[in-house]
C-alpha atoms as a PDB file:
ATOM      1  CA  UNK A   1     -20.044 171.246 134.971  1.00  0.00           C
ATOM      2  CA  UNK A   2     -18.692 174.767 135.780  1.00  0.00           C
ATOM      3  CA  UNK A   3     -19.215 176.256 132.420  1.00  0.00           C
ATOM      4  CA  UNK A   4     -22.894 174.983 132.988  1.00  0.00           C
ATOM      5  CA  UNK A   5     -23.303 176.102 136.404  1.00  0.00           C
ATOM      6  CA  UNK A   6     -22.268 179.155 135.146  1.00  0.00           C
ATOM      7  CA  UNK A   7     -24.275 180.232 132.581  1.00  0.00           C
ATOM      8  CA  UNK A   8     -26.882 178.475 134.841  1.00  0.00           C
ATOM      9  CA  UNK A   9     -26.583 181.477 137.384  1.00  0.00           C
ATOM     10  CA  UNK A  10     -26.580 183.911 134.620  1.00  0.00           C
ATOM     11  CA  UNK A  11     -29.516 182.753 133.188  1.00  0.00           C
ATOM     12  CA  UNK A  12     -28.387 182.098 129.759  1.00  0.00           C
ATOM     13  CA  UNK A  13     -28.809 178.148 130.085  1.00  0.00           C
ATOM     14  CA  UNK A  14     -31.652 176.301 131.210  1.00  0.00           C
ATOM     15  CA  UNK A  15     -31.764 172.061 132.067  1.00  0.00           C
ATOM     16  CA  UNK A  16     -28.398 171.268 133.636  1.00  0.00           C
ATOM     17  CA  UNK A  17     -29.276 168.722 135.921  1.00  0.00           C
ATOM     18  CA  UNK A  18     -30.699 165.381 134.994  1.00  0.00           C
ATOM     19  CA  UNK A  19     -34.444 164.291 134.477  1.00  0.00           C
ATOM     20  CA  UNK A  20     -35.184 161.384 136.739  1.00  0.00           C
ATOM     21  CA  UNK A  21     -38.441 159.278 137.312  1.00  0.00           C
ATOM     22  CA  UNK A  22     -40.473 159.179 134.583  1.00  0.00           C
ATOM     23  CA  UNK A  23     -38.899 162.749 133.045  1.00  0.00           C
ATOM     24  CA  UNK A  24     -36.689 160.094 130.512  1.00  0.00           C
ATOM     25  CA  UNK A  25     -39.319 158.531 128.838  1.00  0.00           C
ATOM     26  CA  UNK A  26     -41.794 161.401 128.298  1.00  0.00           C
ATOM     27  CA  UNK A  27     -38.292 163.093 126.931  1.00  0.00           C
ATOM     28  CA  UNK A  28     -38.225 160.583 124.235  1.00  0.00           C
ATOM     29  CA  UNK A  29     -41.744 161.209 123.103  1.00  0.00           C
ATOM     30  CA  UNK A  30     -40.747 164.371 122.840  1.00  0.00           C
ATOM     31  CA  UNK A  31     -37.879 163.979 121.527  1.00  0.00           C
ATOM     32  CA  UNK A  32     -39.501 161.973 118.470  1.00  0.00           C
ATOM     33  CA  UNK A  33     -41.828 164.660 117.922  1.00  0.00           C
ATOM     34  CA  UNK A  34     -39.608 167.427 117.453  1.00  0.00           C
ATOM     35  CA  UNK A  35     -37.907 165.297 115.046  1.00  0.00           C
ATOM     36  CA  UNK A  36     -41.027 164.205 112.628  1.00  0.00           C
ATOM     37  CA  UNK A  37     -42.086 168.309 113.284  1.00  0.00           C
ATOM     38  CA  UNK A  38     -38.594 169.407 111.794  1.00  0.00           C
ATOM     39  CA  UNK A  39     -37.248 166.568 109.918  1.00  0.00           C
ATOM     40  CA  UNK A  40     -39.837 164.608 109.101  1.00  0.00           C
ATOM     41  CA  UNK A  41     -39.372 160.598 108.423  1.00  0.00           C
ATOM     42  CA  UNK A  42     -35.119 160.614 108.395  1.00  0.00           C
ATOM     43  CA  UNK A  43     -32.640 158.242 109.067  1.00  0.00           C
ATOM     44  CA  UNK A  44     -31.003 159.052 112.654  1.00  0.00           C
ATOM     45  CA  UNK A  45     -27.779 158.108 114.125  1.00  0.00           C
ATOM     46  CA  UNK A  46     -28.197 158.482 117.800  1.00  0.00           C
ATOM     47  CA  UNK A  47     -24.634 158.516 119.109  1.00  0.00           C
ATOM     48  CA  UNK A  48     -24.280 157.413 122.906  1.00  0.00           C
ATOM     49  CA  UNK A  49     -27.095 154.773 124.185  1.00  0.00           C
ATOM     50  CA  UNK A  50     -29.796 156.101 126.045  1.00  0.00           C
ATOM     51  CA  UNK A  51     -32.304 153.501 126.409  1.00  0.00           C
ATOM     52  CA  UNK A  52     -35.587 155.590 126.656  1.00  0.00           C
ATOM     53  CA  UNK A  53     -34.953 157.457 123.677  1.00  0.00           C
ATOM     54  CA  UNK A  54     -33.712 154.388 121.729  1.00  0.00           C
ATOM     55  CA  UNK A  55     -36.782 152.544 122.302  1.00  0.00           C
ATOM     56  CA  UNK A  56     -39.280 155.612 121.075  1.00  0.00           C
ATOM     57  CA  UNK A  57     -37.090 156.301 118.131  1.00  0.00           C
ATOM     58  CA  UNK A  58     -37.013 152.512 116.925  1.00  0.00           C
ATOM     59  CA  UNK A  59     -40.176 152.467 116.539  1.00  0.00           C
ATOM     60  CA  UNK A  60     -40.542 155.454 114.636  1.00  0.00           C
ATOM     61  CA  UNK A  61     -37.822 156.054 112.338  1.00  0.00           C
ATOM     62  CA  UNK A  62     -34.776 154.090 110.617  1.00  0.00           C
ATOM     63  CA  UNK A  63     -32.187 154.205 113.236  1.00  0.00           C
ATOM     64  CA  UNK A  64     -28.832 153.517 114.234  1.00  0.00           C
ATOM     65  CA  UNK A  65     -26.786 153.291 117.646  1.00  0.00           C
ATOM     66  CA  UNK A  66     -23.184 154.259 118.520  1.00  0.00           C
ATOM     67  CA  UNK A  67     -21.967 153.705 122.162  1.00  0.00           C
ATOM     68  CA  UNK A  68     -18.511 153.267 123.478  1.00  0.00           C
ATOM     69  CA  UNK A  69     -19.509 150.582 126.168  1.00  0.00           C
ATOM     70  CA  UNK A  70     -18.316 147.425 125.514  1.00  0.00           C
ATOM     71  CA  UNK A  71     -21.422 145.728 127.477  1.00  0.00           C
ATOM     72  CA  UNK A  72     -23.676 147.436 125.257  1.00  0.00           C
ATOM     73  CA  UNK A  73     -21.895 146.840 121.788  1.00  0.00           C
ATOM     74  CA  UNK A  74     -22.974 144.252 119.457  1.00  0.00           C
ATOM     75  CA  UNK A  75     -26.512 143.676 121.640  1.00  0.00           C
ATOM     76  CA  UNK A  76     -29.744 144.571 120.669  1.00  0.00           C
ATOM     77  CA  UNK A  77     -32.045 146.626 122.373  1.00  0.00           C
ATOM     78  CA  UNK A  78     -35.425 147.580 121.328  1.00  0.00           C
ATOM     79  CA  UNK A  79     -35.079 145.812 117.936  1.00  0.00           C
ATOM     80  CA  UNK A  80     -31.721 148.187 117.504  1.00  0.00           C
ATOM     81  CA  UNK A  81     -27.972 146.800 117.027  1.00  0.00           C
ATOM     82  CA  UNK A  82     -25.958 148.890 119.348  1.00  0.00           C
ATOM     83  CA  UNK A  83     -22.856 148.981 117.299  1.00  0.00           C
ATOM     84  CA  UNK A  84     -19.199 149.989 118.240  1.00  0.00           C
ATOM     85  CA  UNK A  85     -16.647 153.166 117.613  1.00  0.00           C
ATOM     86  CA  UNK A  86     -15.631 151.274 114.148  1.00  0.00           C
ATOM     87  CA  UNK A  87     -18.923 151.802 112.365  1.00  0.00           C
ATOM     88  CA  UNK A  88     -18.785 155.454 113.210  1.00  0.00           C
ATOM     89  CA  UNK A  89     -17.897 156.425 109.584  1.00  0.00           C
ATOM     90  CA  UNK A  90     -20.499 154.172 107.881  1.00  0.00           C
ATOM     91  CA  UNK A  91     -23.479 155.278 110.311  1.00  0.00           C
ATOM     92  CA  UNK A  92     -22.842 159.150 109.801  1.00  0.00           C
ATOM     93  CA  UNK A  93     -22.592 158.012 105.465  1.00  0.00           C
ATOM     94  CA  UNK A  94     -25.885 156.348 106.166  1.00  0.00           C
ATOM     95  CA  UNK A  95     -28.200 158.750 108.517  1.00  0.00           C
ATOM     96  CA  UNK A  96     -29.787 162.487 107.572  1.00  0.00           C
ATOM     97  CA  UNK A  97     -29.405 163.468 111.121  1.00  0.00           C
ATOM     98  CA  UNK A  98     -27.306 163.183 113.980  1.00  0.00           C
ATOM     99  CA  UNK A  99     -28.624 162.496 117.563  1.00  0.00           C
ATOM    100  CA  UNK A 100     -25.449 162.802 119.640  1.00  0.00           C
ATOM    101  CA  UNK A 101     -24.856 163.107 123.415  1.00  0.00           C
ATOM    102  CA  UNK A 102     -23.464 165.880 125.278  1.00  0.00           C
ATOM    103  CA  UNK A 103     -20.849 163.269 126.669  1.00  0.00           C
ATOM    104  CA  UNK A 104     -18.983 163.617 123.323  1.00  0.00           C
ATOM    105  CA  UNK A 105     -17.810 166.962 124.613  1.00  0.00           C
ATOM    106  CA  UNK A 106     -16.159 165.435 127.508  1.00  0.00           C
ATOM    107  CA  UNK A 107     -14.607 162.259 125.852  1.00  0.00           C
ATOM    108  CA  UNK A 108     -13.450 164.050 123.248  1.00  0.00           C
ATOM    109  CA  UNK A 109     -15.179 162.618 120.226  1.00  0.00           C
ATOM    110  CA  UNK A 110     -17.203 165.624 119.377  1.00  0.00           C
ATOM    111  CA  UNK A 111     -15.311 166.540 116.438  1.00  0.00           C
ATOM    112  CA  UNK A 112     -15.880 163.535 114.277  1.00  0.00           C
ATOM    113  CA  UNK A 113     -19.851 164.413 113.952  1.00  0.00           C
ATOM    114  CA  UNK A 114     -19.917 168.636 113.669  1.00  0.00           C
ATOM    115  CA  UNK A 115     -20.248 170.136 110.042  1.00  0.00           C
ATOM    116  CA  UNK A 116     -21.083 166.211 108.894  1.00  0.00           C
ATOM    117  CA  UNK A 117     -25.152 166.264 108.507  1.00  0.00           C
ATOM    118  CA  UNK A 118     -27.681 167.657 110.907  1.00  0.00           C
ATOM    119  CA  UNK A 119     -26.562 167.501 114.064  1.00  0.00           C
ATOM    120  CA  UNK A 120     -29.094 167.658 117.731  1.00  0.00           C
ATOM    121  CA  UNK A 121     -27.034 167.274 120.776  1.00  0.00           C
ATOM    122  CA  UNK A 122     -29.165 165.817 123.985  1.00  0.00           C
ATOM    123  CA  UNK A 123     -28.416 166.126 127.562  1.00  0.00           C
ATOM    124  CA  UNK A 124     -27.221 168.406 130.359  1.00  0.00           C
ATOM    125  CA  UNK A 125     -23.476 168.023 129.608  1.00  0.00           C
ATOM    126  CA  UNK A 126     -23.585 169.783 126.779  1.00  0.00           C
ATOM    127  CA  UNK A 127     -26.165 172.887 127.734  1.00  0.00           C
ATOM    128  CA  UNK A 128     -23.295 175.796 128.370  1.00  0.00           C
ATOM    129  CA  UNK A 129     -20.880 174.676 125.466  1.00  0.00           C
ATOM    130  CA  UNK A 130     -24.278 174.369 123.114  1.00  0.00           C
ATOM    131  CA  UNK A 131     -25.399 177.756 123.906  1.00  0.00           C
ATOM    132  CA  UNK A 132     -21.243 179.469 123.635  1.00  0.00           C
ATOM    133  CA  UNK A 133     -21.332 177.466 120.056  1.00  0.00           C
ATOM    134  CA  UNK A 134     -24.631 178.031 118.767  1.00  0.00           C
ATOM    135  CA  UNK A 135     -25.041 174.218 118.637  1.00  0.00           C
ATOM    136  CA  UNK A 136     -28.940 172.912 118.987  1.00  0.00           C
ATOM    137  CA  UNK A 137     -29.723 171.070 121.815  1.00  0.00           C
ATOM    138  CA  UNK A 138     -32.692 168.933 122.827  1.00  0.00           C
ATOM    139  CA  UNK A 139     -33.630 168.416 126.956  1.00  0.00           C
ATOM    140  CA  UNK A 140     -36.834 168.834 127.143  1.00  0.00           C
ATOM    141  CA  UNK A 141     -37.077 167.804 131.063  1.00  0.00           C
ATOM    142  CA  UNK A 142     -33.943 168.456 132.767  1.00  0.00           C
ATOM    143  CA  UNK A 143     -34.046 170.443 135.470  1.00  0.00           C
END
């Protein structure tokens, strides 16, 4: 949150603080687009469950969900199996691009996705350490 707030004053980051209201879901549109535009139809691992963006990618491309929360694993949501830590390995084998969240940063299971496949981080936790590492990042309504 520092590093962010940070670069925030200097102006070298932009979309630190959460989108609220209706911001997640017009995110996820968004979101999908930018992915058909660059990658076109590709397999995605989104790592870390956020429920807007699962439910616009599902129905657009072949994807798969990693989450550490144990009420999430093993459920489905939006015609998507939200599978566990253990499938990590497999999933990243499987997909042609990486959807991960910032949060990976903080919990300290960043560096079992970077250099795998295409990687786009999402969120505001990750906006100051993305722009230091030259990592791409997609948040297309934070604030």
């Amino acid at each position: 949150a520092t590093l962010n707030a940070v670069l925030r004053y200097l102006g070298k980051v932009n979309s630190t603080i959460h989108c609220k209201d209706k911001e997640p879901t017009l995110c996820a549109s968004e979101l999908a687009k930018f992915i058909k535009r660059k990658f076109g139809a590709v397999k995605v691992v989104q790592v870390g469950f956020q429920p807007r963006m699962v439910e616009s990618l599902a129905g657009q491309f072949s994807l798969r969900v990693l989450d550490l929360d144990p009420d999430n694993i093993g459920r489905e949501k939006f015609g998507v199996l939200i599978e566990g830590p253990e499938a990590t390995e497999r999933a990243i084998q499987w997909a042609d691009l990486l959807l991960i969240t910032g949060t990976t940063l903080v919990n300290n299971t960043i560096g079992q996705f970077s250099d795998r496949k295409p990687v786009i981080f999402y969120g505001t936790t990750i906006a100051g350490a993305a722009y230091l590492m030259g990592w791409p990042r997609f948040c297309a309504y934070g604030n």
